[in-house]
Protein backbone atom coordinates (compact mmCIF):
# COMPACT_ATOMS: atom_id res chain seq x y z
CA UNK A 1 11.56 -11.19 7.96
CA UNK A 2 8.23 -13.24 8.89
CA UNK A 3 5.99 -14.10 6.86
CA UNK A 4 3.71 -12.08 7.78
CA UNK A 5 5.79 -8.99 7.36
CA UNK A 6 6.93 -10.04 4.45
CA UNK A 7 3.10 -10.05 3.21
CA UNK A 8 2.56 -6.52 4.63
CA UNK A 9 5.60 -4.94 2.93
CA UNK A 10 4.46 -6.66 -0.57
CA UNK A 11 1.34 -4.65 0.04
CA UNK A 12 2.61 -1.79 1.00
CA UNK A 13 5.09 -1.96 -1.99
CA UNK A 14 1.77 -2.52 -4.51
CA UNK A 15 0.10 0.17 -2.86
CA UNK A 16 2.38 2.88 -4.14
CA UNK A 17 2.70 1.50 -7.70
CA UNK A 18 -0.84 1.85 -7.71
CA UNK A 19 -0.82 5.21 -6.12
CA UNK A 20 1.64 6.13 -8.24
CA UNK A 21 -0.36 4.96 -11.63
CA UNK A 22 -4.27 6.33 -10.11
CA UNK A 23 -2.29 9.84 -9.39
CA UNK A 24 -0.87 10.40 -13.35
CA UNK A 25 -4.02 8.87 -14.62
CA UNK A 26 -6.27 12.01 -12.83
CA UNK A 27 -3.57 14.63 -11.81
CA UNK A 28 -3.17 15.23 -15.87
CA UNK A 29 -6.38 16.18 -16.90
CA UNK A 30 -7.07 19.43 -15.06
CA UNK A 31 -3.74 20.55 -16.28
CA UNK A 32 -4.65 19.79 -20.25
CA UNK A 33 -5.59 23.99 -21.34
CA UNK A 34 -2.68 25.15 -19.79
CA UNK A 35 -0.53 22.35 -21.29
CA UNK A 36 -1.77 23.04 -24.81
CA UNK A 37 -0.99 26.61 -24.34
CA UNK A 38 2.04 26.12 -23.26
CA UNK A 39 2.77 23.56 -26.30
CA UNK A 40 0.90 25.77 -28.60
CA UNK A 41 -1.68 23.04 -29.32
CA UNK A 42 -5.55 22.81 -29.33
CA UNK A 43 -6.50 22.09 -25.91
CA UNK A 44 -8.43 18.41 -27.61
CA UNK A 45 -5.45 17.54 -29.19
CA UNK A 46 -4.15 17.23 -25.77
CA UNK A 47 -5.69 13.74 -25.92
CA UNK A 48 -2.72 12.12 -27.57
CA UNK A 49 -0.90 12.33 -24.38
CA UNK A 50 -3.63 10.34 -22.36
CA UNK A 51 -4.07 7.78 -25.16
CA UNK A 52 -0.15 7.40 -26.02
CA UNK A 53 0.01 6.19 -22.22
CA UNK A 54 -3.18 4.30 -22.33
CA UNK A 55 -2.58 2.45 -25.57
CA UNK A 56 1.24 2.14 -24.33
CA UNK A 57 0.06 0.33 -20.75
CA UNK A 58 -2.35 -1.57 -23.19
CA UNK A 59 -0.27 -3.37 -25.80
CA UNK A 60 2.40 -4.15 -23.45
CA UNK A 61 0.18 -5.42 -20.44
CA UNK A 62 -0.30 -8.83 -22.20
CA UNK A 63 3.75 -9.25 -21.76
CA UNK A 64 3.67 -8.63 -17.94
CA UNK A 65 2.98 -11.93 -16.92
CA UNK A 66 5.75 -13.44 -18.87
CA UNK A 67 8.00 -11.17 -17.85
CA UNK A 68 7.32 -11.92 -14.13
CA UNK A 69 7.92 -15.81 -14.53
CA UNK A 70 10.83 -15.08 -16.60
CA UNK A 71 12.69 -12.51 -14.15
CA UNK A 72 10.98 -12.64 -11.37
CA UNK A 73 8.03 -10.21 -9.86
CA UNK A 74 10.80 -8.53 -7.83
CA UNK A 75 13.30 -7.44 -10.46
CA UNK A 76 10.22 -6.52 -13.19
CA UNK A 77 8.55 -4.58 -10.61
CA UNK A 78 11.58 -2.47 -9.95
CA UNK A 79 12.34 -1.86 -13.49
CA UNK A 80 8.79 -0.53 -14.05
CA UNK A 81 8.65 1.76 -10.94
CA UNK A 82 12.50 2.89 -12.94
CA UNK A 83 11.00 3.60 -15.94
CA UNK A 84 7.66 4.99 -14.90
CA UNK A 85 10.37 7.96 -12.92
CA UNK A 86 12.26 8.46 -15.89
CA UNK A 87 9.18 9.16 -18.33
CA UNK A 88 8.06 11.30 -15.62
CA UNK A 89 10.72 13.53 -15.77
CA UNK A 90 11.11 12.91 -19.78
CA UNK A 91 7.50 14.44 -19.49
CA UNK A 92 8.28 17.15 -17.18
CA UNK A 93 10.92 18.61 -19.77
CA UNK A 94 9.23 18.42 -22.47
CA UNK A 95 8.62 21.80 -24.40
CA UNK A 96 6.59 20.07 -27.40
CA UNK A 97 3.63 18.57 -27.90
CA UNK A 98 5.58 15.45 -29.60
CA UNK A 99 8.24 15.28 -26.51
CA UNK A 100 5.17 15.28 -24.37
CA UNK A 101 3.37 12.78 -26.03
CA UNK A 102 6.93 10.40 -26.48
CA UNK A 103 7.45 10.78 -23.02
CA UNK A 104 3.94 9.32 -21.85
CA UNK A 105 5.16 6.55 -24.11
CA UNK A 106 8.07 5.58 -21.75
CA UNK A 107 6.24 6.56 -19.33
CA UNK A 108 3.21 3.80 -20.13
CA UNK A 109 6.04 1.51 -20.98
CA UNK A 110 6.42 1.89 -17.09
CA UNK A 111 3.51 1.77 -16.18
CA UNK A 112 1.99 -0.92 -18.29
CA UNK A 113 3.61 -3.73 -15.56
CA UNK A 114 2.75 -1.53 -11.87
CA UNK A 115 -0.64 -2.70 -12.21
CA UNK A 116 -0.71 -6.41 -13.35
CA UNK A 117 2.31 -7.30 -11.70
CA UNK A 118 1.62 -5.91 -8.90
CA UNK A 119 -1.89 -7.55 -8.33
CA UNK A 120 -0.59 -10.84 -9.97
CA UNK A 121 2.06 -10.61 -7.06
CA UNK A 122 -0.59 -10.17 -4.19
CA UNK A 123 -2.36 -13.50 -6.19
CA UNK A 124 0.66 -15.52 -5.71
CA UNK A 125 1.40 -14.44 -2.36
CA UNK A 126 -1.84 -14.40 -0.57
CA UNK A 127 -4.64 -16.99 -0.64
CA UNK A 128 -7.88 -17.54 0.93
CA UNK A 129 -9.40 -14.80 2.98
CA UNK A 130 -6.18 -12.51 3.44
CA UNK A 131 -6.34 -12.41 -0.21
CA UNK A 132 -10.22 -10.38 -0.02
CA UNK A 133 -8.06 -8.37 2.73
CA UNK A 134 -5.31 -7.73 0.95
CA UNK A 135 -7.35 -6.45 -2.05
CA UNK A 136 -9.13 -4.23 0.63
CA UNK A 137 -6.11 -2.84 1.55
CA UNK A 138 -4.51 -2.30 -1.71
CA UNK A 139 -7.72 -0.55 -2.83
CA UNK A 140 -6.87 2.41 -0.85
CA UNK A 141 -3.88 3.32 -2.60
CA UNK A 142 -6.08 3.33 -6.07
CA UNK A 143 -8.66 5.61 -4.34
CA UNK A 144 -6.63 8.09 -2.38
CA UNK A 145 -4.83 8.76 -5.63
CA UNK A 146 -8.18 10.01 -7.43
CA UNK A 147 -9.13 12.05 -4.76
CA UNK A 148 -5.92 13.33 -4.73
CA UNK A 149 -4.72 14.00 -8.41
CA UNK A 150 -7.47 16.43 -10.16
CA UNK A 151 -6.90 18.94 -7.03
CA UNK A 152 -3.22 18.35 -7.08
CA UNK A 153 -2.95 19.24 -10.41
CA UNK A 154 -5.48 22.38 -10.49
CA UNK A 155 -3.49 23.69 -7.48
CA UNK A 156 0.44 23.11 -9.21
CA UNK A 157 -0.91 25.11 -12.35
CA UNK A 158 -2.22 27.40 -10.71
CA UNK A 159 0.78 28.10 -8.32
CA UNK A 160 3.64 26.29 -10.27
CA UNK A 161 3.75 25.04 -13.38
CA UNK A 162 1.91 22.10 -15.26
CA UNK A 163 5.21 20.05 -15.00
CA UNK A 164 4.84 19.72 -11.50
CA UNK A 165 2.41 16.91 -12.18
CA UNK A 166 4.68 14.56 -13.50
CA UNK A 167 7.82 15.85 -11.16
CA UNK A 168 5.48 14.63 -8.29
CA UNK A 169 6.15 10.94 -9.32
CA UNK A 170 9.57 11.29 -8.86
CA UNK A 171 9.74 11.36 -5.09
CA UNK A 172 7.00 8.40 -4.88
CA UNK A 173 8.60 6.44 -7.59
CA UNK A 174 11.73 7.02 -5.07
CA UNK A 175 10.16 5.54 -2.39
CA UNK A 176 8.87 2.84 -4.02
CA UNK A 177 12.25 1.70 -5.19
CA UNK A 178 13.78 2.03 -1.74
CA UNK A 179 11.29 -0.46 -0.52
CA UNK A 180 11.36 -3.13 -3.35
CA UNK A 181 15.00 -3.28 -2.65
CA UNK A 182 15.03 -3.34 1.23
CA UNK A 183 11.83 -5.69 1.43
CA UNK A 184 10.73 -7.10 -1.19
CA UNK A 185 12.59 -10.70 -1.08
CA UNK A 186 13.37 -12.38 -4.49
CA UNK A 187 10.73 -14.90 -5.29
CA UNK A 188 11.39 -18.58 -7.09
CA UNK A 189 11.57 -18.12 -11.03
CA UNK A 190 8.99 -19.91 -12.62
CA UNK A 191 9.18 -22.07 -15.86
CA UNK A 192 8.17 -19.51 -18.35
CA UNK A 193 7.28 -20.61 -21.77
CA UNK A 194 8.75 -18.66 -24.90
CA UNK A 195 6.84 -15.86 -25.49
CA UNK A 196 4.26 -15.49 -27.82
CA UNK A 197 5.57 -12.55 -29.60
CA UNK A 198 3.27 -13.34 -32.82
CA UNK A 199 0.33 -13.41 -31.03
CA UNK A 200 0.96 -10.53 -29.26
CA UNK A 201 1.91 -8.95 -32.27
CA UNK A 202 -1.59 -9.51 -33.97
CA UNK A 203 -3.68 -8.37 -30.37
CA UNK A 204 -0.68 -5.22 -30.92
CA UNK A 205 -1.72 -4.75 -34.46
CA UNK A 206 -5.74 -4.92 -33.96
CA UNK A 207 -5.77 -2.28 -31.00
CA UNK A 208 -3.37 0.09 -32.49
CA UNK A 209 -5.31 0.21 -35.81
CA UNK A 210 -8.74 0.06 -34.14
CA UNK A 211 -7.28 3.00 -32.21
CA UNK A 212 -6.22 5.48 -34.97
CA UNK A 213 -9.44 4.59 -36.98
CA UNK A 214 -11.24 6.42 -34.42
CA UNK A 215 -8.82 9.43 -34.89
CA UNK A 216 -6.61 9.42 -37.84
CA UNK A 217 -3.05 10.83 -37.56
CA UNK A 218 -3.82 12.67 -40.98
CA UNK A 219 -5.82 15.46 -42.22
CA UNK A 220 -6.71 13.93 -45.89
CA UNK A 221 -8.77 11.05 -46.88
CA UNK A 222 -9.78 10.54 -43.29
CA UNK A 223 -12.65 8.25 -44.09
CA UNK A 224 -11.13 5.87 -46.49
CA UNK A 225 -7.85 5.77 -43.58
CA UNK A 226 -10.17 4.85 -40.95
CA UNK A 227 -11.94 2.14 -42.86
CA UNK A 228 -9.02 0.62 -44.22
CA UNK A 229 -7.47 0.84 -40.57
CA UNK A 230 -10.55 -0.64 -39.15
CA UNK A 231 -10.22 -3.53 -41.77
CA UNK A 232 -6.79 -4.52 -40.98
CA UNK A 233 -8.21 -4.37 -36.90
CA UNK A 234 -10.80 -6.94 -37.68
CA UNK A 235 -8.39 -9.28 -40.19
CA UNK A 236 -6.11 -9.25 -37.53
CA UNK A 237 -8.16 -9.79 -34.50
CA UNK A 238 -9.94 -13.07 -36.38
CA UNK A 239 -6.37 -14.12 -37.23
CA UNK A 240 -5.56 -15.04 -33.76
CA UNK A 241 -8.37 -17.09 -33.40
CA UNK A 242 -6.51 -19.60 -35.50
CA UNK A 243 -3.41 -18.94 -34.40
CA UNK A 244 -4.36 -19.51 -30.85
CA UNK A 245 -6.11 -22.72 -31.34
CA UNK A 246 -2.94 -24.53 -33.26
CA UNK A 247 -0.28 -23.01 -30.41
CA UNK A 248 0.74 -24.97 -28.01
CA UNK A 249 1.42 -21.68 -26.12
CA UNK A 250 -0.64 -18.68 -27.41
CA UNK A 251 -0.46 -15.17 -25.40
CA UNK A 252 -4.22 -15.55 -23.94
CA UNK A 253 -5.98 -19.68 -24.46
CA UNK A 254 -9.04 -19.43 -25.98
CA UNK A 255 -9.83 -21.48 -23.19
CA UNK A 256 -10.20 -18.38 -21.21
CA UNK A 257 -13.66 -17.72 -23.04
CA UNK A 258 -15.11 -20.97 -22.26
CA UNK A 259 -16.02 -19.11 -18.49
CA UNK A 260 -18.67 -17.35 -19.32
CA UNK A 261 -18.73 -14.66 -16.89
CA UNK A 262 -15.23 -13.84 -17.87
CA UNK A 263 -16.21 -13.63 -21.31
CA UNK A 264 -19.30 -11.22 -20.63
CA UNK A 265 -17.37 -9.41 -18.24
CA UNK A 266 -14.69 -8.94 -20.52
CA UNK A 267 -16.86 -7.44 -23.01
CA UNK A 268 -19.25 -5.35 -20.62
CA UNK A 269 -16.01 -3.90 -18.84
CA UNK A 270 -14.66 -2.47 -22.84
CA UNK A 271 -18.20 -0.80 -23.23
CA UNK A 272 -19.12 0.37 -19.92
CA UNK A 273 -15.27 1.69 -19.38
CA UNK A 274 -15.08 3.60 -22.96
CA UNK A 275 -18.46 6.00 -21.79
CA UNK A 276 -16.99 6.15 -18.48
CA UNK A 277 -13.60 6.87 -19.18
CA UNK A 278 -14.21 10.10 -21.38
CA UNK A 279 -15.93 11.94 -17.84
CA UNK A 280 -12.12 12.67 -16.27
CA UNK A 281 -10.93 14.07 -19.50
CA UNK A 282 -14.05 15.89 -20.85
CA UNK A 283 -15.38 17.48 -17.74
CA UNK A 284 -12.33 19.60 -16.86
CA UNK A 285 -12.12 20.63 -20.22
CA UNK A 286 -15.75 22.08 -20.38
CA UNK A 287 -15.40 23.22 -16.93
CA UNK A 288 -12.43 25.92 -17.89
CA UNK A 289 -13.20 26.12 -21.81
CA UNK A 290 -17.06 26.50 -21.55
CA UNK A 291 -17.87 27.30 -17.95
CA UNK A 292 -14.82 29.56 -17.02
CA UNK A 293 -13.48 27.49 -13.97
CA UNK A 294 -10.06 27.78 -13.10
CA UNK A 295 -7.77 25.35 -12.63
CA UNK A 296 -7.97 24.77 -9.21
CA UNK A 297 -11.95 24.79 -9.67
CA UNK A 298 -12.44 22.26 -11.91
CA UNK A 299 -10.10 20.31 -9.95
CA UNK A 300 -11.67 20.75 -6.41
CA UNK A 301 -15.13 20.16 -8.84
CA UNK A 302 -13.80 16.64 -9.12
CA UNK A 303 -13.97 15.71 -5.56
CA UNK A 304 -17.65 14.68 -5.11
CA UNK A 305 -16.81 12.17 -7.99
CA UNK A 306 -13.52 10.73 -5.86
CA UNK A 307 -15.15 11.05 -1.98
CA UNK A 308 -18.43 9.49 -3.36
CA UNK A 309 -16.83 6.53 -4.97
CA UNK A 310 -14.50 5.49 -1.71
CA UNK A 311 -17.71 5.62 0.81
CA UNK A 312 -20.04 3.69 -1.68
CA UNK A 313 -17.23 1.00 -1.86
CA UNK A 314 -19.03 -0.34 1.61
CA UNK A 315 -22.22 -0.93 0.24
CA UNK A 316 -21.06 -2.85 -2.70
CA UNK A 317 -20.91 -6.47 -0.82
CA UNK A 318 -24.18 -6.29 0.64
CA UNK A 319 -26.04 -5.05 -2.69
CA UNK A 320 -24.66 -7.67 -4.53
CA UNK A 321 -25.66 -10.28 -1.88
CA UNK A 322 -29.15 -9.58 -1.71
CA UNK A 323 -29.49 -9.02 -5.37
CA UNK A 324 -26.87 -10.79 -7.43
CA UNK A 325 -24.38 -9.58 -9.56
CA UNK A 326 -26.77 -9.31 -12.82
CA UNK A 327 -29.44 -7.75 -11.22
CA UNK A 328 -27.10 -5.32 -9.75
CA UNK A 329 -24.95 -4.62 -12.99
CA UNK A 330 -28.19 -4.26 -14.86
CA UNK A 331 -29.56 -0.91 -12.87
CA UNK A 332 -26.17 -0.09 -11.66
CA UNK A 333 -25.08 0.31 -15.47
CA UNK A 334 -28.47 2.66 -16.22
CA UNK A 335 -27.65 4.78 -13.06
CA UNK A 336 -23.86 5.53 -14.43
CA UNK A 337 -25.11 5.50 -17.78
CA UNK A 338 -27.78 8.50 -17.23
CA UNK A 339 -25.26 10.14 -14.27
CA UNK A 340 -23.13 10.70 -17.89
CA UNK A 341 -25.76 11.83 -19.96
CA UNK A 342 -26.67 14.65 -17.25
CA UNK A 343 -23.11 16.31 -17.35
CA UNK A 344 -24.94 17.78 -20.65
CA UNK A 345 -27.29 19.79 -18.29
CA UNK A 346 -24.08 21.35 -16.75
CA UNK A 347 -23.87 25.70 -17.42
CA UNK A 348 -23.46 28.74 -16.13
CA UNK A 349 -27.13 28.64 -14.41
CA UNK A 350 -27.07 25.18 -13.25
CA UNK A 351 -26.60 25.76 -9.85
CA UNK A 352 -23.66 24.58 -7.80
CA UNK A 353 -25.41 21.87 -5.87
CA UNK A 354 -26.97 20.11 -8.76
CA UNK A 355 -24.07 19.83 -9.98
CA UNK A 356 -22.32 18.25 -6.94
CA UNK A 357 -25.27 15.84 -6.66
CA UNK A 358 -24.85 14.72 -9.93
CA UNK A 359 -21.10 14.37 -9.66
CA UNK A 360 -21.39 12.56 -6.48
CA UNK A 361 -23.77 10.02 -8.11
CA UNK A 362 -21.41 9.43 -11.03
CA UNK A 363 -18.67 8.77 -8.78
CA UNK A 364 -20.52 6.32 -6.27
CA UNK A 365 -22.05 4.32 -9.06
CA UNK A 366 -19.31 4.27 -11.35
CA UNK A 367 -16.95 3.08 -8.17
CA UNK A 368 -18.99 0.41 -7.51
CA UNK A 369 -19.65 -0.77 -10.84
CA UNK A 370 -15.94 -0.68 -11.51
CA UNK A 371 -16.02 -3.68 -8.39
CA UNK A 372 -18.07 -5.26 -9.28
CA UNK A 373 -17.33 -5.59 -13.60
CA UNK A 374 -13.96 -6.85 -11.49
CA UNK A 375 -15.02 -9.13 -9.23
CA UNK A 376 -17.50 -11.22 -11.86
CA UNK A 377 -15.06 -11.18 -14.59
CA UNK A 378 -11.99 -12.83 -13.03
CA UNK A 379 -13.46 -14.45 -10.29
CA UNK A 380 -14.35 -17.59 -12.02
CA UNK A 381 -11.01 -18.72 -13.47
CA UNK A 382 -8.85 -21.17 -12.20
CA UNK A 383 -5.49 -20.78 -10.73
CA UNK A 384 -3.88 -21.89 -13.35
CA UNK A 385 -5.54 -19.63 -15.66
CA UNK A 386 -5.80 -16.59 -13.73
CA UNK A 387 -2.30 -14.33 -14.78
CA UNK A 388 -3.18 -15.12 -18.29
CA UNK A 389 -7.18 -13.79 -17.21
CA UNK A 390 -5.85 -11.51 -15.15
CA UNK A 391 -3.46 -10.01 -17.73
CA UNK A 392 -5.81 -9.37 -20.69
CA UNK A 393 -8.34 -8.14 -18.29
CA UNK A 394 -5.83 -5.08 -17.50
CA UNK A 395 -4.73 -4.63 -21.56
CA UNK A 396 -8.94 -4.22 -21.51
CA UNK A 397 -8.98 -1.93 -18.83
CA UNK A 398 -6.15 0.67 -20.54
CA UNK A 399 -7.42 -0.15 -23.87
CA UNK A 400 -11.19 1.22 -22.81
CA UNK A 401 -9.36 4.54 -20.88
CA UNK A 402 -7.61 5.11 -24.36
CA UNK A 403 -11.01 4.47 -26.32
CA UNK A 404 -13.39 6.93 -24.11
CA UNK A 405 -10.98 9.35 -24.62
CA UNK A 406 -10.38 9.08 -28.31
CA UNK A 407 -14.49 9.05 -29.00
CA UNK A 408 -15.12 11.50 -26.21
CA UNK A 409 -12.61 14.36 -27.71
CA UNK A 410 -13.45 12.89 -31.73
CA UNK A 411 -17.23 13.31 -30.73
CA UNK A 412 -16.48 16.99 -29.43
CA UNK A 413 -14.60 18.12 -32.45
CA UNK A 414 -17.34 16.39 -35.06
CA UNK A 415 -20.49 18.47 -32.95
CA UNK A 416 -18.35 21.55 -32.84
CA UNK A 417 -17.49 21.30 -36.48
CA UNK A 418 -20.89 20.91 -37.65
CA UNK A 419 -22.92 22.53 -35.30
CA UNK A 420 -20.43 25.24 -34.74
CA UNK A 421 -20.56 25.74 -30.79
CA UNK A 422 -18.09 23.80 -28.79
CA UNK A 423 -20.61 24.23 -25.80
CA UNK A 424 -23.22 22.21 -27.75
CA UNK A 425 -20.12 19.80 -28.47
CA UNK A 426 -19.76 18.82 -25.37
CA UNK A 427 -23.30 18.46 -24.23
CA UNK A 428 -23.62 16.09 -27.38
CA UNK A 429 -20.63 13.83 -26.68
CA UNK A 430 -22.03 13.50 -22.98
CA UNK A 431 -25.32 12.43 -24.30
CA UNK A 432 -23.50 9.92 -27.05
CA UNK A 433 -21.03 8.32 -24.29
CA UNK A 434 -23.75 8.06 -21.80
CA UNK A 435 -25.49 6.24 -24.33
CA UNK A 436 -22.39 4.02 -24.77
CA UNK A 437 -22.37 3.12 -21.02
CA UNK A 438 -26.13 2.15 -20.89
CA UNK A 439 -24.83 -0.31 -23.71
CA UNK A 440 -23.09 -2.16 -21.98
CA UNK A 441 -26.03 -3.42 -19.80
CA UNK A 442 -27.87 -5.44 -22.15
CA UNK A 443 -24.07 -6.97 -22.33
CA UNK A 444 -24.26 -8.06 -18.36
CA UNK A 445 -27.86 -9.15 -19.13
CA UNK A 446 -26.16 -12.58 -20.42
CA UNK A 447 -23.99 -13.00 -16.86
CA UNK A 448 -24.63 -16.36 -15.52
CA UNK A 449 -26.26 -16.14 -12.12
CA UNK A 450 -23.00 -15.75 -9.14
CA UNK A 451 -23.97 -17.68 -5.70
CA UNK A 452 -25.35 -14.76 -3.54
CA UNK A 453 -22.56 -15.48 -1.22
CA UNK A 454 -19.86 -14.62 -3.42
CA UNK A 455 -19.38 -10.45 -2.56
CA UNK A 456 -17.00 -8.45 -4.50
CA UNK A 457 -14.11 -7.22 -3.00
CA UNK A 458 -13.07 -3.74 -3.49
CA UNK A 459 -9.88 -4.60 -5.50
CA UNK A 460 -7.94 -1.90 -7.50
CA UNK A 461 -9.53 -0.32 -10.67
């Protein structure tokens, strides 16, 4: 095989793990009612089965990079399309609400290395302009998938059953596996260092805690639970601070932070991600619990937000070019930011088209502030430093999907409790999350100015 085919099949191989992983991540939440009925659960405690596979993908992410110097991008990337097909069909049988949420667990252990293994692959593999190209083309995969998955999944319930929306992996996953084997050629082992399995036990530690203080597993003393978890988040978090600095090794170099875009990138992506990633798993929820959408509704209802977001991936480059990547990321931010507080306005009266117009303009500024959070943050590390950048940057990613939907569905349940409409609760939790986006842009107002000439490329989410 040439080179250049070889480069072609990698990206066609990347492509479907990251078709594979933007499918589950939308397909699931149009399905969540009739999954809770069928489970005999609330229809909000259906969150546990996005954030087991978020906070899964999350804590193991930070391995991924280690795994593929250790074994070899080939072999890892196989094992992970493996054992994202066999927590699909774990998931597919399940019958409870605690097989369900197990199986996203083996499913996210899956699906934790598709991503950054995949894009750390294209890093090693291409260089120089056929890397922006390659990105390009990858890019596809992560927004067909979107576009895709909500009316996929509104149209199985609706004609099958909900476990049709993990049994639709299999087939992919199939595929994908065929062509890692038959093209994908094994690449050089690096010299991987041990492990840092303390360190990544203290990151482990801090988001798990951080991520149950927001929700805790128990009915009881809920307060004084979430403060003590929320204490042993922090203790542990500062912990590796030391840690790091005395290792000659650690998981992440605090080294990293001394780019400063990365750092404010980092940190802009968490907040701007957790308001952002509550919209997938709220609106279809309101949509056929407050609204009275079907299924298939709420999922076709999600297609301004997916169409939107691929065509406004063209104008990204120029915008940023003519008005730099802070200036952009400042009123960018405000426009997704107030696009989430006006899902509030959403009812019965609201007519059709203002509601398309306001999903379209979610979806086309949220797309392209997506790039470019991407492109700033990792763009100014060096090569040696980029899988370690590269890695924690995706743990941030999964960690914020997990987080949006944790507050979003927490935030519900609080204004529903107290207020004692679930309509208002979800107008409220809009408002609060939008509110959480706009955040996030006095965050990017720190960025250090990026050379106009450096455009964004429309990598993967």
């Amino acid at each position: 095989m040439t080179r250049q085919s070889s480069h072609t099949a990698l990206l066609w191989i990347v492509a479907v793990g990251f078709f594979m992983q933007a499918l589950d991540t939308t397909i699931v939440n149009t399905a969540l009612p009739s999954i809770a009925r069928d489970v005999h659960a609330a229809p909000l405690a259906m969150q546990s089965i996005v954030v087991a596979y978020t906070l899964t993908m999350a804590l193991l992410t930070p391995a991924s990079g280690w795994l593929a110097d250790r074994f070899g991008t080939r072999r890892v990337y196989f094992v992970s399309i493996s054992l994202f097909v066999v927590g699909s069909l774990a998931c597919g049988g399940a019958h409870s609400l605690n097989q369900l949420v197990f199986a996203r667990v083996l499913q996210g252990i899956g699906g934790s290395m598709l991503l950054p293994i995949g894009r750390l692959a294209v890093l090693r593999a291409v260089s120089g302009e056929a890397y922006v190209s390659a990105l390009a083309m990858i890019s596809v995969a992560g927004q067909v998938g979107p576009i895709l998955g909500p009316t996929l999944g509104g149209w199985f319930v609706q004609s099958f059953t909900w476990h049709w929306i993990f049994l639709i992996n299999v087939p992919i996953g199939a595929a994908g596996l065929y062509a890692v084997q038959r093209f994908l050629p094994h690449d050089t082992l690096h010299d991987a260092p041990p492990f840092d399995f303390i360190g990544c036990g203290l990151l482990s530690l801090c988001m798990v805690a951080f991520s149950l203080a927001l929700d805790p597993p128990v009915q009881t003393h809920r307060g004084a639970l979430s403060a003590a978890l929320f204490t042993l988040a922090a203790i542990s978090a500062f912990a590796y601070i030391p840690y790091a600095r005395h290792r000659r090794n650690p998981l992440f170099k605090l080294a990293l932070f001394r780019e400063p875009n990365f750092s404010v990138g980092l940190i802009g992506n968490l907040l701007c991600r957790i308001g952002s990633s509550a919209v997938p798993f709220l609106l279809p929820l309101m949509m056929q619990l407050e609204l009275g959408y079907s299924p298939l509704h709420s999922g076709l209802m999600m297609l301004p937000i997916a169409i939107a977001g691929t065509v406004s991936k063209r104008w990204i480059a120029r915008l940023v070019k003519r008005y730099g990547y802070d200036t952009f990321l400042l009123v960018n931010t405000a426009l997704v930011g107030a696009s989430i507080v006006a899902f509030a306005a959403f009812s019965p009266s609201l007519p059709l088209f203002a509601e398309i117009v306001i999903l379209a303009i979610f979806g086309a500024c949220n797309s392209m502030q997506f790039a470019a959070m991407n492109s700033v943050t990792l763009k100014g590390l060096s090569k040696q430093d980029a899988g370690s950048g590269n890695s924690l940057f995706s743990m941030v990613q999964m960690l914020a999907i997990g987080l949006g939907v944790s507050i979003g569905g927490s935030l519900v349940q609080v204004f529903e409790g107290h207020f004692g409409s679930a309509s208002l609760g979800f107008k409220l939790s809009f408002a609060c999350m939008g509110v959480v986006t706009l955040l996030s842009g006095a965050v990017f107002r720190r960025l250090d100015s990026a050379p106009q000439a450096s455009a964004p490329t429309p990598a993967a989410r």
